[in-house]
Protein backbone atom coordinates (compact mmCIF):
# COMPACT_ATOMS: atom_id res chain seq x y z
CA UNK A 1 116.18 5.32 -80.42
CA UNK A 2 118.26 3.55 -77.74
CA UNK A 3 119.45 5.66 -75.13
CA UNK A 4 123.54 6.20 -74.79
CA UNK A 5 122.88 5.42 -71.21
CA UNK A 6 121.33 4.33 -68.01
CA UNK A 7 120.75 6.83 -64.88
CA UNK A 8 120.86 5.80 -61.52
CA UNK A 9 120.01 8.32 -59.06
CA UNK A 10 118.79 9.17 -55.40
CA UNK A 11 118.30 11.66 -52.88
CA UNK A 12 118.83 11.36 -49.26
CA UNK A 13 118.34 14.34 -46.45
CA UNK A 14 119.34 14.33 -43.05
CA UNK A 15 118.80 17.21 -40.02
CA UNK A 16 122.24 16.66 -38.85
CA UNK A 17 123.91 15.99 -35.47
CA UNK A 18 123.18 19.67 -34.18
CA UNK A 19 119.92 20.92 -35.70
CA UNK A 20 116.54 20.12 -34.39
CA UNK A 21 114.35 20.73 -37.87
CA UNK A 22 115.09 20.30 -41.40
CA UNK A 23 115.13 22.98 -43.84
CA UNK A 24 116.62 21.41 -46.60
CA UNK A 25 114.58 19.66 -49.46
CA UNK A 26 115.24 17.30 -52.21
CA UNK A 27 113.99 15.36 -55.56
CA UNK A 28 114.49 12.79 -58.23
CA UNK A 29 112.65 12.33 -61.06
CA UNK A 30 114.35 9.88 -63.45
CA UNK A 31 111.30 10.37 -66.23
CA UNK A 32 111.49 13.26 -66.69
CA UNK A 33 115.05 13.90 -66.04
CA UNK A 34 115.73 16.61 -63.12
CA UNK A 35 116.80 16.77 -60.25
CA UNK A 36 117.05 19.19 -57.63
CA UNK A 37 118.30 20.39 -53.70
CA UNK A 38 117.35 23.15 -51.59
CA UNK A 39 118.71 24.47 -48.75
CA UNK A 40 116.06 26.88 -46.72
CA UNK A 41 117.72 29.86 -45.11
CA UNK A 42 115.76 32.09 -41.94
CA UNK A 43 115.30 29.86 -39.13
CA UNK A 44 112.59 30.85 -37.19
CA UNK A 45 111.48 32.52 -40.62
CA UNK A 46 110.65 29.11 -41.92
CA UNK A 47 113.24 28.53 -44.09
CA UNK A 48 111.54 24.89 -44.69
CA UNK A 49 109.06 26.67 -46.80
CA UNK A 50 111.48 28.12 -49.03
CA UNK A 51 113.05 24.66 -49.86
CA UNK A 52 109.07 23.89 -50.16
CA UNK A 53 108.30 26.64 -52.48
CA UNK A 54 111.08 25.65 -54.78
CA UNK A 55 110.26 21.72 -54.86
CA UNK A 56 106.41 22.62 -55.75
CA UNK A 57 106.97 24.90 -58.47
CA UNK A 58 110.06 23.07 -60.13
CA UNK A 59 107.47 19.88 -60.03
CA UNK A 60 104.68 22.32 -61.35
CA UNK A 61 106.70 23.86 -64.37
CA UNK A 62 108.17 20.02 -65.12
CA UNK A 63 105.12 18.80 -65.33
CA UNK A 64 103.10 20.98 -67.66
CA UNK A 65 106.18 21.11 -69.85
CA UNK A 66 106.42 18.33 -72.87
CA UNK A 67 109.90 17.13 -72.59
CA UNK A 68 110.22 15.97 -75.98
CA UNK A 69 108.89 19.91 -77.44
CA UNK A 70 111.92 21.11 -75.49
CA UNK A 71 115.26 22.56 -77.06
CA UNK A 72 118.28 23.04 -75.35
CA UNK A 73 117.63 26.61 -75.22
CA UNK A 74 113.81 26.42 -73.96
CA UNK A 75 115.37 24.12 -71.59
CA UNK A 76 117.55 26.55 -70.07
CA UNK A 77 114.50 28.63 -70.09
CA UNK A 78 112.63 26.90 -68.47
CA UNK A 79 115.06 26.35 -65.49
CA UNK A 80 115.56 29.73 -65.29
CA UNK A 81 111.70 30.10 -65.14
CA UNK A 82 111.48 27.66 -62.56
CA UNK A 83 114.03 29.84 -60.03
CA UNK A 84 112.16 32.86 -60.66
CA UNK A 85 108.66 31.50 -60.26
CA UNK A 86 109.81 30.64 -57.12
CA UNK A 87 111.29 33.82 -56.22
CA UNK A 88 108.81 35.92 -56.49
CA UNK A 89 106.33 33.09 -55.12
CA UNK A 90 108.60 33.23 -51.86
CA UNK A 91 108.82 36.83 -51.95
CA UNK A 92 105.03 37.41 -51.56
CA UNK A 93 104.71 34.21 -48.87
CA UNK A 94 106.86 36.71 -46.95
CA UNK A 95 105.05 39.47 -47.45
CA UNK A 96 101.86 37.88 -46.49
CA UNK A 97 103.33 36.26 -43.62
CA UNK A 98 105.64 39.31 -41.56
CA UNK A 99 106.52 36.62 -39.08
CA UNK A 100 108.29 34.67 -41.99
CA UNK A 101 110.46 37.86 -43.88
CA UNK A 102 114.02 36.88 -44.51
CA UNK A 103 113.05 33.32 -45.55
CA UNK A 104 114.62 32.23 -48.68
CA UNK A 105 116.93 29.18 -49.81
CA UNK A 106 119.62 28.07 -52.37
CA UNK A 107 119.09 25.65 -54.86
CA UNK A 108 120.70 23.87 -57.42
CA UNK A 109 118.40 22.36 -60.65
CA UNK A 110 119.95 19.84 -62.77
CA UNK A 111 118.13 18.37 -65.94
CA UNK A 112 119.36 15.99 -68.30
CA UNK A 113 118.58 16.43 -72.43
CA UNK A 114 120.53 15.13 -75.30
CA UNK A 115 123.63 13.65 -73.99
CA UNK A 116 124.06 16.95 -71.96
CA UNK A 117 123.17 18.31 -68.38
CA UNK A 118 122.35 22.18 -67.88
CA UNK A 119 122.78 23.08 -63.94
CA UNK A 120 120.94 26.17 -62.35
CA UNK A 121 122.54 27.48 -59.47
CA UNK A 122 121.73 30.00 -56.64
CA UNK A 123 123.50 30.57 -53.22
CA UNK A 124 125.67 28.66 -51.68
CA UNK A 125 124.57 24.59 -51.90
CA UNK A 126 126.83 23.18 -54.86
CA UNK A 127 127.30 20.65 -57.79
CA UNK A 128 129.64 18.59 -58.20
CA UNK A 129 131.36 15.93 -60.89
CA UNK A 130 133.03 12.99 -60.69
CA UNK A 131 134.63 11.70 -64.19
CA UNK A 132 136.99 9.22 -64.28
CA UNK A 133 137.76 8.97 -60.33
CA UNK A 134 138.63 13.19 -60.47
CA UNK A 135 136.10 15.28 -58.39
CA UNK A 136 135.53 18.95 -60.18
CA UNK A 137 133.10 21.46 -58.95
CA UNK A 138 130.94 22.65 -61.43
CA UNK A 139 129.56 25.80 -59.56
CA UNK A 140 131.08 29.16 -57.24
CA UNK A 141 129.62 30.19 -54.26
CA UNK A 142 127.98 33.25 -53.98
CA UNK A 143 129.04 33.77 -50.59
CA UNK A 144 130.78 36.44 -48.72
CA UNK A 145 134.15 34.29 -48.43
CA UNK A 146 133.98 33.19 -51.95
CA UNK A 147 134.11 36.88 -53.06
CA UNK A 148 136.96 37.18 -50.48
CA UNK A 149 138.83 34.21 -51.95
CA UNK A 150 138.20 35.37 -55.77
CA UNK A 151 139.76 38.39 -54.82
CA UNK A 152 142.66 37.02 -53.64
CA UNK A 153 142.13 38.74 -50.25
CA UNK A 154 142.06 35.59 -48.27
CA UNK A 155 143.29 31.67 -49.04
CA UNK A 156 141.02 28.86 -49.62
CA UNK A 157 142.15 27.31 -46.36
CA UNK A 158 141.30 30.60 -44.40
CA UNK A 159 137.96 30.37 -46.37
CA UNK A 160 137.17 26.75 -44.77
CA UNK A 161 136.74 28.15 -41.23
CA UNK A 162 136.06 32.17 -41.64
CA UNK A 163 133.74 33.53 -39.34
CA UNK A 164 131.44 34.98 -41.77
CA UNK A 165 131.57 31.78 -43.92
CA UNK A 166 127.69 31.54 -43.84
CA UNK A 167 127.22 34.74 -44.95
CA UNK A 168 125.20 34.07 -48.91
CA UNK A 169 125.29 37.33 -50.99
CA UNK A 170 122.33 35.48 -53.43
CA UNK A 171 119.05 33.13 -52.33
CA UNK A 172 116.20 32.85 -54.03
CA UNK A 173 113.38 34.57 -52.26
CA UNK A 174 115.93 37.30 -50.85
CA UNK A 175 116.28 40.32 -52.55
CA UNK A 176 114.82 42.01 -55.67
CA UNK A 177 116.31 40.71 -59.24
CA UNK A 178 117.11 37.53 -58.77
CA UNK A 179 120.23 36.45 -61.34
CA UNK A 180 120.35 32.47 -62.05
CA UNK A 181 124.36 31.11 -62.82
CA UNK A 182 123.64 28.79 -65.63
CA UNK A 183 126.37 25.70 -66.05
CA UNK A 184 126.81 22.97 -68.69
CA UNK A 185 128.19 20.03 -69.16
CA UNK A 186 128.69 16.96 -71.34
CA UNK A 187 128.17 13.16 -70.70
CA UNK A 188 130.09 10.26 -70.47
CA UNK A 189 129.52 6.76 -69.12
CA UNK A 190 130.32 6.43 -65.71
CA UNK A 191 129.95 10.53 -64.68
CA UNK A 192 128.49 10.94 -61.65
CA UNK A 193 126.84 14.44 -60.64
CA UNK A 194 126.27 15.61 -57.11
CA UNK A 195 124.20 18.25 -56.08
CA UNK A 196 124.02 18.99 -52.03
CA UNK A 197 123.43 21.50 -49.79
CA UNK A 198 126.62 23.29 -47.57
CA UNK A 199 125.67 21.04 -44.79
CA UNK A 200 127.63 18.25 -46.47
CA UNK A 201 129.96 20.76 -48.74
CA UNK A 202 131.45 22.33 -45.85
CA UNK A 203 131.70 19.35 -43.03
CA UNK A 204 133.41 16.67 -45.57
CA UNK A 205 136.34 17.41 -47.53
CA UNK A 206 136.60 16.83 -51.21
CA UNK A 207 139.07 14.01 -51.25
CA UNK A 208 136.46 12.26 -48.61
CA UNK A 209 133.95 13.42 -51.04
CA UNK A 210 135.52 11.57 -54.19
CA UNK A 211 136.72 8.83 -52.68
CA UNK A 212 133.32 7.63 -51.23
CA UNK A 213 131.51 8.60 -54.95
CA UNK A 214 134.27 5.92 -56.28
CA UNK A 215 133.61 3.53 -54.71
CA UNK A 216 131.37 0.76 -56.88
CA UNK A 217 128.70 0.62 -54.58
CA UNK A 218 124.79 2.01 -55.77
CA UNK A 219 124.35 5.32 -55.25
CA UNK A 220 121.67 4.72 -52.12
CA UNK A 221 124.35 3.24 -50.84
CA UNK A 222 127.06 6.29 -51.21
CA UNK A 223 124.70 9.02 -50.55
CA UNK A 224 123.98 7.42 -46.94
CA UNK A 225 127.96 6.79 -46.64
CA UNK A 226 127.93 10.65 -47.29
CA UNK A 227 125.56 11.88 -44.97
CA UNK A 228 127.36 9.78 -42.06
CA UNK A 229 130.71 11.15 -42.68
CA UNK A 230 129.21 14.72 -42.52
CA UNK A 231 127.45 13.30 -38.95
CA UNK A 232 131.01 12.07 -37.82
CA UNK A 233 132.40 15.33 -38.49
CA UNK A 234 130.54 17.50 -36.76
CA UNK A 235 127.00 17.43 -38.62
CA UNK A 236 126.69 21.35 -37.63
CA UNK A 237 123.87 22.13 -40.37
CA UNK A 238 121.11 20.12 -42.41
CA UNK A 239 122.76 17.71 -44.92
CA UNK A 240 121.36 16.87 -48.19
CA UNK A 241 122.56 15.23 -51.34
CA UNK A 242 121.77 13.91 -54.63
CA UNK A 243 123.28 11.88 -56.89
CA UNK A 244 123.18 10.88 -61.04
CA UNK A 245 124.66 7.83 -62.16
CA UNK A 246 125.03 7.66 -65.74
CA UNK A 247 126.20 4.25 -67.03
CA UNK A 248 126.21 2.37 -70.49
CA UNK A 249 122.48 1.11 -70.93
């Protein structure tokens, strides 16, 4: 059967202007159809193997997995099982490694089955979609200030620079039962899908955003324009993004 369309995708990851490691990690596998970011959380407690954690097993449970056995529900399952795999993989690094405790990371996991994309998402890194020149975001936050904001407690614009804006209420690796926000969406020619971590979300405004992701360029090309204009901003935190391209075939 001839496929309703063509992907295009890449990832690009950056340190930033401020930090001196990267913690973040990212992947594209065309293939087989997923895609993922991760955005390590700890610092000195090695947040970079989080992000690690989370690329190895999402590769691992991929790859043992026949694509073409896969429903739309097993394939929900099996992003799910590929959050909590790492979860508890990351929770037991930890605890054989005290110097390492309060490591973790959020993620976002996009795959793409039957004319359809199912997102997992966890923390505070974000996916976004870009359909006919309109930038939506797909996910929430689960941050301190989001809660704030849902509540109605304080504005959106106070939520851009609050103090405790870094603060995530969810990571994978952190905590005990670890709940996955699970997010569909259709596909049409010309969507584009961005997943990145808060190191581009939060230093590059969403009209920048969706005016550099219209642009008819490749998407090499607009992921590096991305990571720049979080640089030229301030570049305070690890940058990653990664973008789909779908197109008629």
């Amino acid at each position: 059967m001839k496929p309703l369309f063509k992907i295009s995708a890449c990832c690009r990851s950056d340190k930033g202007a401020v930090r001196a490691d990267n913690e973040d990690t990212c992947l594209v596998d065309v293939e087989d159809r997923y895609f993922l970011v991760a955005d390590g959380m700890g610092g000195a407690a090695a947040g970079e193997v989080a992000s690690a954690l989370f690329r190895e097993t999402v590769v691992e449970l991929f790859g043992s997995t026949p694509r073409h056995r896969l429903t739309d529900a097993l394939l929900r399952e099996l992003i799910i099982e590929c959050f909590q795999t790492a979860h508890t993989r990351i929770r037991a690094h930890a605890a054989e490694q005290p110097a390492h405790r309060g490591l973790g990371c959020t993620a976002e996991l996009l795959a793409y089955q039957h004319d359809q994309v199912v997102v997992g998402h966890v923390g505070d890194s974000r996916t976004y979609r870009l359909r006919n020149g309109k930038l939506e975001l797909l996910t929430t936050d689960h941050s301190f200030v989001q809660e704030q904001a849902d509540l109605g407690i304080i504005s959106p614009e106070q939520a851009q620079t609050h103090t405790l804006k870094n603060l995530i209420l969810r990571a994978v690796g952190s905590g005990g039962k670890l709940e996955v926000d699970m997010i569909g969406s259709d596909v049409r020619a010309g969507d584009i899908f961005m997943l990145c971590s808060d190191g581009l979300s939060s230093m590059v405004r969403s009209a920048q955003i969706e005016a550099i992701l219209s642009y008819d360029l490749e998407p090499d090309t607009k992921a590096t324009m991305l990571i720049d204009q979080a640089n030229f901003n301030g570049g305070e935190d690890n940058v990653s993004v990664v973008l789909v391209q779908f197109s008629k075939p």
